[in-house]
Protein backbone atom coordinates (compact mmCIF):
# COMPACT_ATOMS: atom_id res chain seq x y z
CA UNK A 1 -58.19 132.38 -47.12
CA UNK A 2 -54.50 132.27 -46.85
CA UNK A 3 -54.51 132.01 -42.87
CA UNK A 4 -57.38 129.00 -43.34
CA UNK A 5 -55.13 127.61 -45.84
CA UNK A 6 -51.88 127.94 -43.40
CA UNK A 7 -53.67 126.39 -40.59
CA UNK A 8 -55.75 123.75 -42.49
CA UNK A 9 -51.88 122.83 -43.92
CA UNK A 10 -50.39 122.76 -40.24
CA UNK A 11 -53.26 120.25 -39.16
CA UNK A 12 -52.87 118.32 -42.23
CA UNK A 13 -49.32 117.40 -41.06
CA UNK A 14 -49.94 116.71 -37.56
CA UNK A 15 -52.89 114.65 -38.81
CA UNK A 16 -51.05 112.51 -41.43
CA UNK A 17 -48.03 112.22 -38.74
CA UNK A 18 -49.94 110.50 -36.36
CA UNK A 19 -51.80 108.59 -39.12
CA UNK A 20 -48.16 106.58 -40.49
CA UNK A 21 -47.60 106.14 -36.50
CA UNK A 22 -51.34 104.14 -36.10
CA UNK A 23 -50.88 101.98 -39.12
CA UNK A 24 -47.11 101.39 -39.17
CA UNK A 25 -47.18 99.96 -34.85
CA UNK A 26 -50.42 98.04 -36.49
CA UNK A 27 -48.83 96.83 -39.31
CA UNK A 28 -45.44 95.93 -37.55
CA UNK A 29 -47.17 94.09 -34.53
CA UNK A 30 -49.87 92.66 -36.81
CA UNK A 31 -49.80 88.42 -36.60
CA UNK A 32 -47.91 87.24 -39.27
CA UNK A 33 -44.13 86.73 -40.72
CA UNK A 34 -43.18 87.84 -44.36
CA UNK A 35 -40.31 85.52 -44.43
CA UNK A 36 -42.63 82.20 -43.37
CA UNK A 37 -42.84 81.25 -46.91
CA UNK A 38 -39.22 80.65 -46.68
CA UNK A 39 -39.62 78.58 -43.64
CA UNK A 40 -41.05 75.22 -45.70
CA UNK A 41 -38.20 75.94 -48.58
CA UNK A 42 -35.66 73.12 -47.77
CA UNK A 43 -33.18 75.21 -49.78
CA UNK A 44 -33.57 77.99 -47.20
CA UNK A 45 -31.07 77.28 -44.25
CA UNK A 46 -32.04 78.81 -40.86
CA UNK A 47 -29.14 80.67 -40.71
CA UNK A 48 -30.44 82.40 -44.04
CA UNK A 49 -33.66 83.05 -42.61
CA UNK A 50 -31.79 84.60 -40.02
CA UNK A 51 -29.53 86.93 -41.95
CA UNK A 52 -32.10 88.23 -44.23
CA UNK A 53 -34.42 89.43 -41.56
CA UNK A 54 -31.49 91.22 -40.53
CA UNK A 55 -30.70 92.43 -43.68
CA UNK A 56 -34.78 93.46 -43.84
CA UNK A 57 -34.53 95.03 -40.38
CA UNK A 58 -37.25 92.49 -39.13
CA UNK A 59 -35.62 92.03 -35.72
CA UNK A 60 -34.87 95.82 -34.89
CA UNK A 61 -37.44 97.79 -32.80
CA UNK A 62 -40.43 99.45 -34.16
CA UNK A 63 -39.50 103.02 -33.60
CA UNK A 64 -36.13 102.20 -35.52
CA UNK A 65 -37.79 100.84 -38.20
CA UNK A 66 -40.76 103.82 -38.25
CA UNK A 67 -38.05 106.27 -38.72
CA UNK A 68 -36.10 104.50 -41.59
CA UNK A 69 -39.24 104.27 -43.27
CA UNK A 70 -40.32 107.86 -43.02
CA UNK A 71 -36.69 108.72 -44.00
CA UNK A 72 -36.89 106.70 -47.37
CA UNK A 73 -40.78 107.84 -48.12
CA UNK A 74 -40.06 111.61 -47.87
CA UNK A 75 -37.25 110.70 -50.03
CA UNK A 76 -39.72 109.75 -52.40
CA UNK A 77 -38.55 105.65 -52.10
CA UNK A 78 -41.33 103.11 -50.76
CA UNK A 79 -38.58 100.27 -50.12
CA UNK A 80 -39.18 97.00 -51.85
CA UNK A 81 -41.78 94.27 -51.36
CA UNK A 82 -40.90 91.45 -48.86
CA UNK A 83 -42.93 89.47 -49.81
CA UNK A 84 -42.96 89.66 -54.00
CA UNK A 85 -39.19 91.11 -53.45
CA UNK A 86 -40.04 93.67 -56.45
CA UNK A 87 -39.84 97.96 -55.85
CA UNK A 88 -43.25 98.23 -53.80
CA UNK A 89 -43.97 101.92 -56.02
CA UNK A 90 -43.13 99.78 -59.46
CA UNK A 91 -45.82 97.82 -57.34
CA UNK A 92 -48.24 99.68 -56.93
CA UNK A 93 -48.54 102.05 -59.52
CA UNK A 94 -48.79 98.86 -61.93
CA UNK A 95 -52.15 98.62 -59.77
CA UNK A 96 -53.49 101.96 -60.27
CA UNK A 97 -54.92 101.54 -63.88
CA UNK A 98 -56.63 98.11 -63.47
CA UNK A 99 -57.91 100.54 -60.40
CA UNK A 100 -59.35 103.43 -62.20
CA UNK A 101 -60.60 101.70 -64.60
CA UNK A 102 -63.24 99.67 -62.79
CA UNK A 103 -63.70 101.68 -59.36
CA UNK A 104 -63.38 105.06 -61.67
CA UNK A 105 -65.74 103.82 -64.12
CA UNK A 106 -68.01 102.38 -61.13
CA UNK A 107 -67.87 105.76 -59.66
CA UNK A 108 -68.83 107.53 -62.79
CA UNK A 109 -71.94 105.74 -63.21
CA UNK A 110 -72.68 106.43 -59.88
CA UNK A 111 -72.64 110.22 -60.15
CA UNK A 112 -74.23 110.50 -63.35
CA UNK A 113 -77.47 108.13 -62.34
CA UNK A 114 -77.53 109.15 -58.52
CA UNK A 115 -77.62 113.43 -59.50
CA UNK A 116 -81.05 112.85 -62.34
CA UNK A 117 -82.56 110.08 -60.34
CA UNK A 118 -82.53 112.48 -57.01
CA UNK A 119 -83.26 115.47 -58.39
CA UNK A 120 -86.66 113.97 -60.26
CA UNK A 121 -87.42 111.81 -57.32
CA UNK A 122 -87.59 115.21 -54.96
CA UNK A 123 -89.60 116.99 -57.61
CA UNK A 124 -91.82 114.28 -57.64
CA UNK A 125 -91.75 113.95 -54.60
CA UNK A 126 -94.37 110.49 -53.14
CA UNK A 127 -95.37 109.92 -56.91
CA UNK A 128 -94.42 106.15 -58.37
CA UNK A 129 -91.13 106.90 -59.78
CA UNK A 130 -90.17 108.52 -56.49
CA UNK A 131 -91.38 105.59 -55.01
CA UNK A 132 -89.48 103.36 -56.94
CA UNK A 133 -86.41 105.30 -56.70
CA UNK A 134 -86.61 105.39 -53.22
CA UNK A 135 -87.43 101.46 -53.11
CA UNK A 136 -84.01 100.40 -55.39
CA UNK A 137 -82.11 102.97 -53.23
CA UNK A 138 -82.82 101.27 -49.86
CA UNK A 139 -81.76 97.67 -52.08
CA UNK A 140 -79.09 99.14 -53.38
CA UNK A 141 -77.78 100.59 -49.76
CA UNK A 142 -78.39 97.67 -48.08
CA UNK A 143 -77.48 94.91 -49.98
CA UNK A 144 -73.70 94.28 -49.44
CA UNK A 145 -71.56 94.40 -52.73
CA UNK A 146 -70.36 90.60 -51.94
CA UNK A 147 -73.80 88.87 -51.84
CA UNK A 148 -74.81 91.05 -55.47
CA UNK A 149 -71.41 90.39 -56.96
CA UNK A 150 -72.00 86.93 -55.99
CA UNK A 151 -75.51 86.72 -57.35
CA UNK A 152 -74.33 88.65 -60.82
CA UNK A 153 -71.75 85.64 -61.14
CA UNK A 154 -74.13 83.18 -60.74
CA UNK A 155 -76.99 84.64 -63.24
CA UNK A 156 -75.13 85.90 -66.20
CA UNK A 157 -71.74 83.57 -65.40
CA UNK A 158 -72.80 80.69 -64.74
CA UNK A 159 -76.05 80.20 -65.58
CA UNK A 160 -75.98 82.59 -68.72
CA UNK A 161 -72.54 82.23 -69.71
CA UNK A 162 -72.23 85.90 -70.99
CA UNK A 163 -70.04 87.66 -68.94
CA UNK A 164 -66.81 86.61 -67.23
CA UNK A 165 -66.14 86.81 -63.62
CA UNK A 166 -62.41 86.64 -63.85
CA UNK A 167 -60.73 89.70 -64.70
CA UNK A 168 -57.63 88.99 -66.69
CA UNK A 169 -55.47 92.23 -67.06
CA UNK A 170 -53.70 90.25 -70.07
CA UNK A 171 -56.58 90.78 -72.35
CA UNK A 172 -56.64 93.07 -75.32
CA UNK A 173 -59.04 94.43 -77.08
CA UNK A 174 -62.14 97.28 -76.16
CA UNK A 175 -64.96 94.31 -76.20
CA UNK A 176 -62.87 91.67 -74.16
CA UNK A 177 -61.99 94.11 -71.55
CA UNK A 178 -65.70 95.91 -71.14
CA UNK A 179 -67.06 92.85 -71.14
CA UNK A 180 -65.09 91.29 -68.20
CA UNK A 181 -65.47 94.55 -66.42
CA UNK A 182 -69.71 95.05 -66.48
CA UNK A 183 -70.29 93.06 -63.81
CA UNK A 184 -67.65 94.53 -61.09
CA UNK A 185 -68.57 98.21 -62.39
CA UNK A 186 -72.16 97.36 -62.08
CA UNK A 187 -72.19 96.06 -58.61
CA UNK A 188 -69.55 98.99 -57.54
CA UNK A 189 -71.94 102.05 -59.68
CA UNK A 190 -75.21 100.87 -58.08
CA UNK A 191 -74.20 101.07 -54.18
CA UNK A 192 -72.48 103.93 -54.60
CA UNK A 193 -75.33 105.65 -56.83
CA UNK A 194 -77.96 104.19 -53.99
CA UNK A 195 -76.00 106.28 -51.04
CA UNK A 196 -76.16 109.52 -53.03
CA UNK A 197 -79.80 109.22 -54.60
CA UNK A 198 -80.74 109.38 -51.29
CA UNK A 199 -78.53 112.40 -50.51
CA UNK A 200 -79.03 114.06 -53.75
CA UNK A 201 -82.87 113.70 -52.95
CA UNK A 202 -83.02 114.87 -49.32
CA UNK A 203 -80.61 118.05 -50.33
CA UNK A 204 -83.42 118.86 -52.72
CA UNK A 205 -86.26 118.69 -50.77
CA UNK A 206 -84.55 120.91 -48.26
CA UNK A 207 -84.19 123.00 -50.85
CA UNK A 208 -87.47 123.41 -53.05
CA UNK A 209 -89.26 124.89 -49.66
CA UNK A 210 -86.55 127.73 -49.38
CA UNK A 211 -88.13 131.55 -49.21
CA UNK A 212 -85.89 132.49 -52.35
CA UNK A 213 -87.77 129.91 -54.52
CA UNK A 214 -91.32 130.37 -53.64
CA UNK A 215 -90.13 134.54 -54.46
CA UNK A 216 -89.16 133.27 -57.53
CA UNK A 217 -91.85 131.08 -58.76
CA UNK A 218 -93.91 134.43 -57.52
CA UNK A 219 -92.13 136.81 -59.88
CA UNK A 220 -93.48 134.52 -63.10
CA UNK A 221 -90.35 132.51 -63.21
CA UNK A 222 -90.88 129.38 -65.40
CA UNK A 223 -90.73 126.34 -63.20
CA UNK A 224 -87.46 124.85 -65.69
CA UNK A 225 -85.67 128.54 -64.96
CA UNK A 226 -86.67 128.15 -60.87
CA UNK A 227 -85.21 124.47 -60.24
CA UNK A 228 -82.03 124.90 -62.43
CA UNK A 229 -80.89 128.20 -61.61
CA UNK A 230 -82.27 128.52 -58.12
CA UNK A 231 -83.15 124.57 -56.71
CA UNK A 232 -80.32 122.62 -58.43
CA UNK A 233 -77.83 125.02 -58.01
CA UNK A 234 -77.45 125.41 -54.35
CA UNK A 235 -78.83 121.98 -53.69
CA UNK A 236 -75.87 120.47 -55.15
CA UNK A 237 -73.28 122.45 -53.45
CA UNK A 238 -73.02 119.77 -50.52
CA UNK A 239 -73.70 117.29 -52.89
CA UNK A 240 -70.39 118.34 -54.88
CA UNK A 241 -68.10 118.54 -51.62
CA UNK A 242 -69.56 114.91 -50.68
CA UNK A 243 -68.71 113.67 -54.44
CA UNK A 244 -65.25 115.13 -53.45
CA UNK A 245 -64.41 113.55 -50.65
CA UNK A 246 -65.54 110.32 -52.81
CA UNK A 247 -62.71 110.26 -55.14
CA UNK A 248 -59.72 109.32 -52.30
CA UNK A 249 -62.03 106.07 -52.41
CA UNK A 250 -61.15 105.40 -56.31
CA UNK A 251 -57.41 105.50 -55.45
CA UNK A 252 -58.30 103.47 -52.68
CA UNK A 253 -59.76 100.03 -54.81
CA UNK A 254 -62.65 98.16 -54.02
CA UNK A 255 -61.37 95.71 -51.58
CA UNK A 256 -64.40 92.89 -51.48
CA UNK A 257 -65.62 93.36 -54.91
CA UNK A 258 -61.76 92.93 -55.82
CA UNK A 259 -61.62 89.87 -54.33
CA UNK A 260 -64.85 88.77 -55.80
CA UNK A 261 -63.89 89.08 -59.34
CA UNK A 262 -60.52 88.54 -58.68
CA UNK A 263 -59.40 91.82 -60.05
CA UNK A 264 -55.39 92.86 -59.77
CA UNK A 265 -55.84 96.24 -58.31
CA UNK A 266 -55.13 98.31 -55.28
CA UNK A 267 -57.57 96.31 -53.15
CA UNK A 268 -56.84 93.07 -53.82
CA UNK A 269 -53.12 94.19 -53.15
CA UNK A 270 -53.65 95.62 -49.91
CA UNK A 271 -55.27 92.48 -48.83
CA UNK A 272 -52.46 90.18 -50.02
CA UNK A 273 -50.10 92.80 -48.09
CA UNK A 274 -52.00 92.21 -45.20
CA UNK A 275 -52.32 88.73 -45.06
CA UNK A 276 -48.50 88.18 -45.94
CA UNK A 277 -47.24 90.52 -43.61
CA UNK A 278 -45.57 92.83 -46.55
CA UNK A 279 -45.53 95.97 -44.53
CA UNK A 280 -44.10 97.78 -47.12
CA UNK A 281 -46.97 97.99 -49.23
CA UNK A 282 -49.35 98.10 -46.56
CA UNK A 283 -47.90 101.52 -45.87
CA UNK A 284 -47.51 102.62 -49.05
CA UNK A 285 -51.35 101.86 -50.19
CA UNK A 286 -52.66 103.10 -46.35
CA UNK A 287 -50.54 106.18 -46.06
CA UNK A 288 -51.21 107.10 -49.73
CA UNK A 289 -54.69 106.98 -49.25
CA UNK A 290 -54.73 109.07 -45.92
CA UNK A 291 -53.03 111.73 -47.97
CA UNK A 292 -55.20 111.70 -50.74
CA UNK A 293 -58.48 112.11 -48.03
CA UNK A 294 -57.11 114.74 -46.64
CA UNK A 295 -55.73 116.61 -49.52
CA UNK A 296 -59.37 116.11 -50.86
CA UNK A 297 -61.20 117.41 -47.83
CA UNK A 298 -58.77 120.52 -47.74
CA UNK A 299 -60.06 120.72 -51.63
CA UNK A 300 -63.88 120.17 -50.76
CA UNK A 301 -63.89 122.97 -48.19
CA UNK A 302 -62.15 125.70 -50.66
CA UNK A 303 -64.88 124.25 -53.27
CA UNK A 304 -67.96 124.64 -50.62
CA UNK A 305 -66.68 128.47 -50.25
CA UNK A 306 -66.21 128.97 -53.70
CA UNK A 307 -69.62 127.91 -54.43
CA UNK A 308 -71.23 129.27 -52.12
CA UNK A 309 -70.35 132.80 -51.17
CA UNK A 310 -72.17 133.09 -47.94
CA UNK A 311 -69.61 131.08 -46.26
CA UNK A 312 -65.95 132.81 -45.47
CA UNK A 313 -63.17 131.30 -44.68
CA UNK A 314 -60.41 133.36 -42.00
């Protein structure tokens, strides 16, 4: 384990290396000029414009500027915000708990329908409910988050009037808060729950027709003791390393359904980084992310082994 661990560790640089090179010569050549803002200011001379991109290291080459930003990140400082001039971690981590809250919760809901719904849709397997399981599945995978967002605003916003589709981070309060949060939760907890029904449901079926649980069922077993200790338990192993490499995603926002609800997280931030040019935190979000996947897929391959013992890692 300690060699696979070495190695994995060893790749995991080389991989997150060439990672920050990718996004930082997109970022940096990307259409777009953080200081154009500036450009319609009539207090803003030309010759200002022109000293603070120097000052900002706009005109220098990219290389120049890739390595003064590695320097500073190892360092542990992400630079500031050129376009909201304002420390891009102060930035960003302000971002993280609107975040959680609504793609964590989202993702929660989505674990804890997608594992029952699965695992009764595969024991029943072609009966109604697996029929209708399957049925909302397919919906829920194929319908894109923007067009049931959308249609959630328009029933219980606007025709309704019982939720709110603005999400306003100044509100205090449990109901105010869970209330402006159902809809983006709901819309978020459904697709992801409709991926891993499916998943969750195909795992067990490969499962159930194992030689180890027909043996069991043989011996007398009672058919509760044969699918938890002997179906659920190895059918969820993948299932676990998938729900794993799931959880970068939370860190990473939900970038449409942020923009749908207008929610001030780590989406909605990368896209206004984007758009503006504010390579900064465009960096900071990306690269952070790319280090939480891989961290987590490091984690998810130590957690298949661990669970199951067949597989050894050198």
């Amino acid at each position: 384990m300690a060699h696979y661990l070495l190695r994995r560790f060893l790749i995991s640089i080389v991989t997150l290396l060439a990672i920050s090179v990718v996004v930082f010569t997109v970022v940096v050549k990307a259409p777009g000029d953080p200081l154009a803002g500036l450009a319609t200011n009539p207090n803003v001379s030309p010759e200002r414009r022109a000293e603070l991109r120097d000052k900002l290291g706009l005109n220098e080459p990219t290389h120049v500027r890739y390595y003064k930003w590695g320097w500073v990140y190892i360092q542990g400082d992400w630079g500031d915000s050129l376009v909201s001039k304002v420390g891009v971690r102060e930035y960003v981590f302000g971002r993280i708990p609107v975040t959680l809250a609504i793609v964590g919760s989202a993702f929660l809901l989505g674990v804890l329908i997608a594992i029952p719904v699965g695992v009764i849709s595969a024991l029943k397997q072609y009966s109604l409910f697996d029929q209708f399981a399957t049925t909302l599945s397919f919906i829920g995978f194929s319908v894109p988050t923007f067009f049931s967002g959308l249609l959630l605003i328009i029933v219980f916003s606007t025709k309704l009037n019982w939720l709110d589709f603005i999400y306003d981070n100044q509100k205090t309060g449990l109901w105010p808060n869970l209330k402006q949060s159902i809809m983006p939760i709901t819309v978020l907890g459904l697709a992801g729950s409709a991926q891993l029904t499916r998943f969750v449901r195909a795992s067990m079926l490969e499962t159930i027709n194992q030689d180890y649980v027909r043996t069991a069922r043989a011996k007398g077993l009672r058919e509760q003791i044969v699918v938890l200790a002997h179906v659920m338990r190895n059918a969820l192993i993948p299932v676990v390393t998938i729900v794993m490499l799931q959880i970068p995603e939370i860190f990473g926002g939900a970038i449409v359904t942020e923009q749908i609800f207008r929610i001030p997280g780590i989406g909605r931030a990368l896209v206004d980084a984007v758009l503006g040019g504010d390579a900064p935190v465009v960096m900071a979000i990306a690269f952070g992310v790319s280090i939480l996947v891989v961290l987590f897929n490091v984690l998810a391959d130590i957690m298949y082994g661990i669970l199951d013992p067949r597989i050894k890692y050198s």
